[in-house]
C-alpha atoms as a PDB file:
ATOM      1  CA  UNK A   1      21.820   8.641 -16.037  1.00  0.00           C
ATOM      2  CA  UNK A   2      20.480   5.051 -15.313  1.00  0.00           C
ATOM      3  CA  UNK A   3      17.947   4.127 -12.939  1.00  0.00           C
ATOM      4  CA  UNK A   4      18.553   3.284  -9.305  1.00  0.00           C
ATOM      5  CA  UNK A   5      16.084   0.941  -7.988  1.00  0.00           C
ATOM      6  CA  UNK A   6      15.107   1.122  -4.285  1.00  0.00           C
ATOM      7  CA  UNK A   7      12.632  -0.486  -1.764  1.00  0.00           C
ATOM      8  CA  UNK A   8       9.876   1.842  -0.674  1.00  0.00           C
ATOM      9  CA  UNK A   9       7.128   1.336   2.054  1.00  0.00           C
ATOM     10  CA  UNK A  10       3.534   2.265   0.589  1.00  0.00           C
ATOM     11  CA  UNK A  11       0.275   2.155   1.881  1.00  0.00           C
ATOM     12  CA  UNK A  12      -1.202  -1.637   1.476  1.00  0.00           C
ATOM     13  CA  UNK A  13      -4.602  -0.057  -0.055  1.00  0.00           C
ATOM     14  CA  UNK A  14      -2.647   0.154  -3.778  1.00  0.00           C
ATOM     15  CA  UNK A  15      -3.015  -3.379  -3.327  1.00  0.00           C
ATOM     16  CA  UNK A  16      -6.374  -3.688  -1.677  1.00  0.00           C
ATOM     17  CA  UNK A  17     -10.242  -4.544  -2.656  1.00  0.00           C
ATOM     18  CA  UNK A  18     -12.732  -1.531  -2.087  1.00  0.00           C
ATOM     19  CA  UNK A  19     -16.409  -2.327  -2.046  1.00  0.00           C
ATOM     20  CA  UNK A  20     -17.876   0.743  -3.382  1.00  0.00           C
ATOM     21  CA  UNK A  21     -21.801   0.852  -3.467  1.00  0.00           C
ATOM     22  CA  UNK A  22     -23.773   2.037  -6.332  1.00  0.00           C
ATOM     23  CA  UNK A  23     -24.769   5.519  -6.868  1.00  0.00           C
ATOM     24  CA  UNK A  24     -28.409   4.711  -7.898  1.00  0.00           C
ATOM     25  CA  UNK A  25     -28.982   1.705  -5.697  1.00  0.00           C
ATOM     26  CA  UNK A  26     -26.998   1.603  -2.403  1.00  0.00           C
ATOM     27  CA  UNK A  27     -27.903  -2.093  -1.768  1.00  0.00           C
ATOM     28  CA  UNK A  28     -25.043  -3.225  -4.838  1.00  0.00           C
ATOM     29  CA  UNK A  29     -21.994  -3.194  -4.207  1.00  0.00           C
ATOM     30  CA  UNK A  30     -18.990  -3.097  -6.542  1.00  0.00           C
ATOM     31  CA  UNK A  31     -15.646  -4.525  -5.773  1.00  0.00           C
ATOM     32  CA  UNK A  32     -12.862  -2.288  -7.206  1.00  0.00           C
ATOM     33  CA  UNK A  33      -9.654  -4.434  -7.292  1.00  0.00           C
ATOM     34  CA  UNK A  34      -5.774  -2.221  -7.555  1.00  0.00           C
ATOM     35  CA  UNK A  35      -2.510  -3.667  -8.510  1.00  0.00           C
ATOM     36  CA  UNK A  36      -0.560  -1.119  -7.540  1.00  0.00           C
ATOM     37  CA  UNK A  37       1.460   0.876 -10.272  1.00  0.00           C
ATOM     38  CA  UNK A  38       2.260  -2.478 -11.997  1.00  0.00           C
ATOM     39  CA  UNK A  39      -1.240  -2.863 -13.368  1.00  0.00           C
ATOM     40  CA  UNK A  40      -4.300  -1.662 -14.479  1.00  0.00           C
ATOM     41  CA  UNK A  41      -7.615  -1.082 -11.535  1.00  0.00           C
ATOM     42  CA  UNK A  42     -10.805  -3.474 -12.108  1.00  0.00           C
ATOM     43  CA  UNK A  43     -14.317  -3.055 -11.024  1.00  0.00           C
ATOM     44  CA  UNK A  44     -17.295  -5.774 -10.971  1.00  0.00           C
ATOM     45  CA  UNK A  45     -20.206  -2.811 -11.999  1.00  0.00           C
ATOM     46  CA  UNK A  46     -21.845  -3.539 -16.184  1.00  0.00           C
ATOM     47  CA  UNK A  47     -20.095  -0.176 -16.593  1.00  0.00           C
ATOM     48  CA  UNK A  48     -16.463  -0.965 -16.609  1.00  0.00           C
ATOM     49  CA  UNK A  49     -17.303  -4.819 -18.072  1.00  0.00           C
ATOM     50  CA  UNK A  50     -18.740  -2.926 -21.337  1.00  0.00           C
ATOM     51  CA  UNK A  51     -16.237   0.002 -21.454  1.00  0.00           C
ATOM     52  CA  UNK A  52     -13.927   0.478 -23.987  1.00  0.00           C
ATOM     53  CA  UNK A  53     -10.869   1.924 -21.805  1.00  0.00           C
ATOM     54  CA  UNK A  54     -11.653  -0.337 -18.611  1.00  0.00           C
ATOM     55  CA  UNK A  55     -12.930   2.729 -16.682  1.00  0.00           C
ATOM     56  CA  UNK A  56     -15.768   3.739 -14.294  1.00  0.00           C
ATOM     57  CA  UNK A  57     -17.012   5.747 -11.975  1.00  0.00           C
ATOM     58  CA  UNK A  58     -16.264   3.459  -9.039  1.00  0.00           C
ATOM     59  CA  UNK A  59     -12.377   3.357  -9.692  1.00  0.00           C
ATOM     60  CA  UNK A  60     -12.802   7.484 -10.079  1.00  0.00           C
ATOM     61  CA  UNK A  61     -14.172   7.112  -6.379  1.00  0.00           C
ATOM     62  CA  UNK A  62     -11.379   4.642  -4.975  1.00  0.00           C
ATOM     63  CA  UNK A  63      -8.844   6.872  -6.706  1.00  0.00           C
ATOM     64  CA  UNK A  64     -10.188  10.280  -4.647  1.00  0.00           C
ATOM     65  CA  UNK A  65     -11.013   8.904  -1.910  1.00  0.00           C
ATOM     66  CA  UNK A  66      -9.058   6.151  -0.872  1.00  0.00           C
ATOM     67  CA  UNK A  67      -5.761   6.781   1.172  1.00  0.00           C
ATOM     68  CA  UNK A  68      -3.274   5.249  -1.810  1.00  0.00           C
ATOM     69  CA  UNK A  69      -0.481   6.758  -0.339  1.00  0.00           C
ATOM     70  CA  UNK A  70       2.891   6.389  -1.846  1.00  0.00           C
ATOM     71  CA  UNK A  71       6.023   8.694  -0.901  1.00  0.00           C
ATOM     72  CA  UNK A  72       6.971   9.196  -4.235  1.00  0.00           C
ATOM     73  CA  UNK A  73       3.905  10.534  -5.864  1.00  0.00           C
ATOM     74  CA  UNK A  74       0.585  10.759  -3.407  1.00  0.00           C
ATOM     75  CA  UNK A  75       0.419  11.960   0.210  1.00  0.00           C
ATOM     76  CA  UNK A  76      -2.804  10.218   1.101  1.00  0.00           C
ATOM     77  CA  UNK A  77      -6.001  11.887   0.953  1.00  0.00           C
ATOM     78  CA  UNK A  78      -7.010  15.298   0.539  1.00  0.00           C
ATOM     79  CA  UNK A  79      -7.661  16.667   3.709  1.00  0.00           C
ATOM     80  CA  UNK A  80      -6.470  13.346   5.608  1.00  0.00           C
ATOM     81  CA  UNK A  81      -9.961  11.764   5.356  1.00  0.00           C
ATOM     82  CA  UNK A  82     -10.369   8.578   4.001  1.00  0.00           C
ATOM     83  CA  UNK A  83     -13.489   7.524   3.182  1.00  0.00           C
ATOM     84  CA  UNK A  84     -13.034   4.105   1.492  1.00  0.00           C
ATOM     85  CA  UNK A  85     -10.853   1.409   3.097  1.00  0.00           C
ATOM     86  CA  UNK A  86      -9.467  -1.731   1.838  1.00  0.00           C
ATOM     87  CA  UNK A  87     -10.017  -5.259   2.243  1.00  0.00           C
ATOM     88  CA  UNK A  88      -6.864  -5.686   1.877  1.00  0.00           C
ATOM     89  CA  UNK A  89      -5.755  -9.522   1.037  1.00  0.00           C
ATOM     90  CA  UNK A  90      -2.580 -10.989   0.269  1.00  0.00           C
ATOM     91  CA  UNK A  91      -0.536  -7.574  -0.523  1.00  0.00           C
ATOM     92  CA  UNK A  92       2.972  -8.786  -0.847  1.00  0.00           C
ATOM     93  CA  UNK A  93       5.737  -8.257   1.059  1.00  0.00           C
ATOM     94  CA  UNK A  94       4.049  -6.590   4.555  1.00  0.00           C
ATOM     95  CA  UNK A  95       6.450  -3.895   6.246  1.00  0.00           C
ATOM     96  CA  UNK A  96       5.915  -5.247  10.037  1.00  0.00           C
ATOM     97  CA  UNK A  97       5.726  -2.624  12.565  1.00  0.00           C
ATOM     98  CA  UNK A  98       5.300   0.070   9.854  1.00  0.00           C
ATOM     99  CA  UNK A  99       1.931   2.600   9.956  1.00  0.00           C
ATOM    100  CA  UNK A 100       0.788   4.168   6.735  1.00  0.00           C
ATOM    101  CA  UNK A 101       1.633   7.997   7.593  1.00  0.00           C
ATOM    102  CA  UNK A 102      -1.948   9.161   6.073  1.00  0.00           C
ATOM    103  CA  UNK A 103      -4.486   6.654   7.493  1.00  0.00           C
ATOM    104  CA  UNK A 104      -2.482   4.181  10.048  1.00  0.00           C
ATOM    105  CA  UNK A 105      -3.088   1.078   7.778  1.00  0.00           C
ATOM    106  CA  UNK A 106      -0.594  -1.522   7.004  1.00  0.00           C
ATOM    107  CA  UNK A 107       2.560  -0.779   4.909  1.00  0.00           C
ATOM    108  CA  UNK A 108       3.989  -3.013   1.975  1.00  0.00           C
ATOM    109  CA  UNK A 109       7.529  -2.875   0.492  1.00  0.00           C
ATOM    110  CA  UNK A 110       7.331  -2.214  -2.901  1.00  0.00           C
ATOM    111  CA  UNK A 111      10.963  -2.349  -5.150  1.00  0.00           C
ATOM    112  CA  UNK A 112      10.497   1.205  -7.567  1.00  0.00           C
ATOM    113  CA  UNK A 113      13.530   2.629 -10.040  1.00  0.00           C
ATOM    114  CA  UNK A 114      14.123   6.114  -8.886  1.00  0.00           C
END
């Protein structure tokens, strides 16, 4: 059965900037940058720079405890708290006059094969 593809509305933060402080010194801040599902998360900490697999414990956070919602595979935060929000700039294609469900942010449209 082929693929239908279909215009969603998701929550802007899988396109956003989080600035996540440091665990052992509060006063740095890390900027955690998502693409959405079309691409990989980045982070500014030595940790993911040096990594092997592009991954640290700041993108762990984002990914907890960020809203990220998406109606076909996250509901938004545990609980309904978010803890982190996003500086959200340039996500494409806004959805005007659209809430996010979980945490009242801004929606995108996002095109997905269902």
């Amino acid at each position: 059965m082929p693929a239908e593809i279909t215009t969603m509305r998701d929550c802007a933060s899988n396109y956003g900037r989080f600035h996540v402080p440091s665990e052992t010194d509060p006063a740095k801040i890390y900027t955690v940058t998502l693409n959405g599902s079309e691409g990989p998360a980045f982070c500014t900490c030595p940790a993911y720079e040096h990594s092997r697999d592009r991954h640290c414990k700041h993108i762990d956070r984002v990914w907890r405890d960020a809203c990220l919602y998406n109606p076909q595979w996250r509901d938004g935060p545990r609980g309904g708290v978010v803890t982190l929000r996003p500086f959200v700039t340039d996500a494409p294609g806004r959805a005007e006059g659209f809430e996010c469900p979980s945490c009242g942010g801004s929606m995108i449209y996002v095109r997905r094969a269902v």
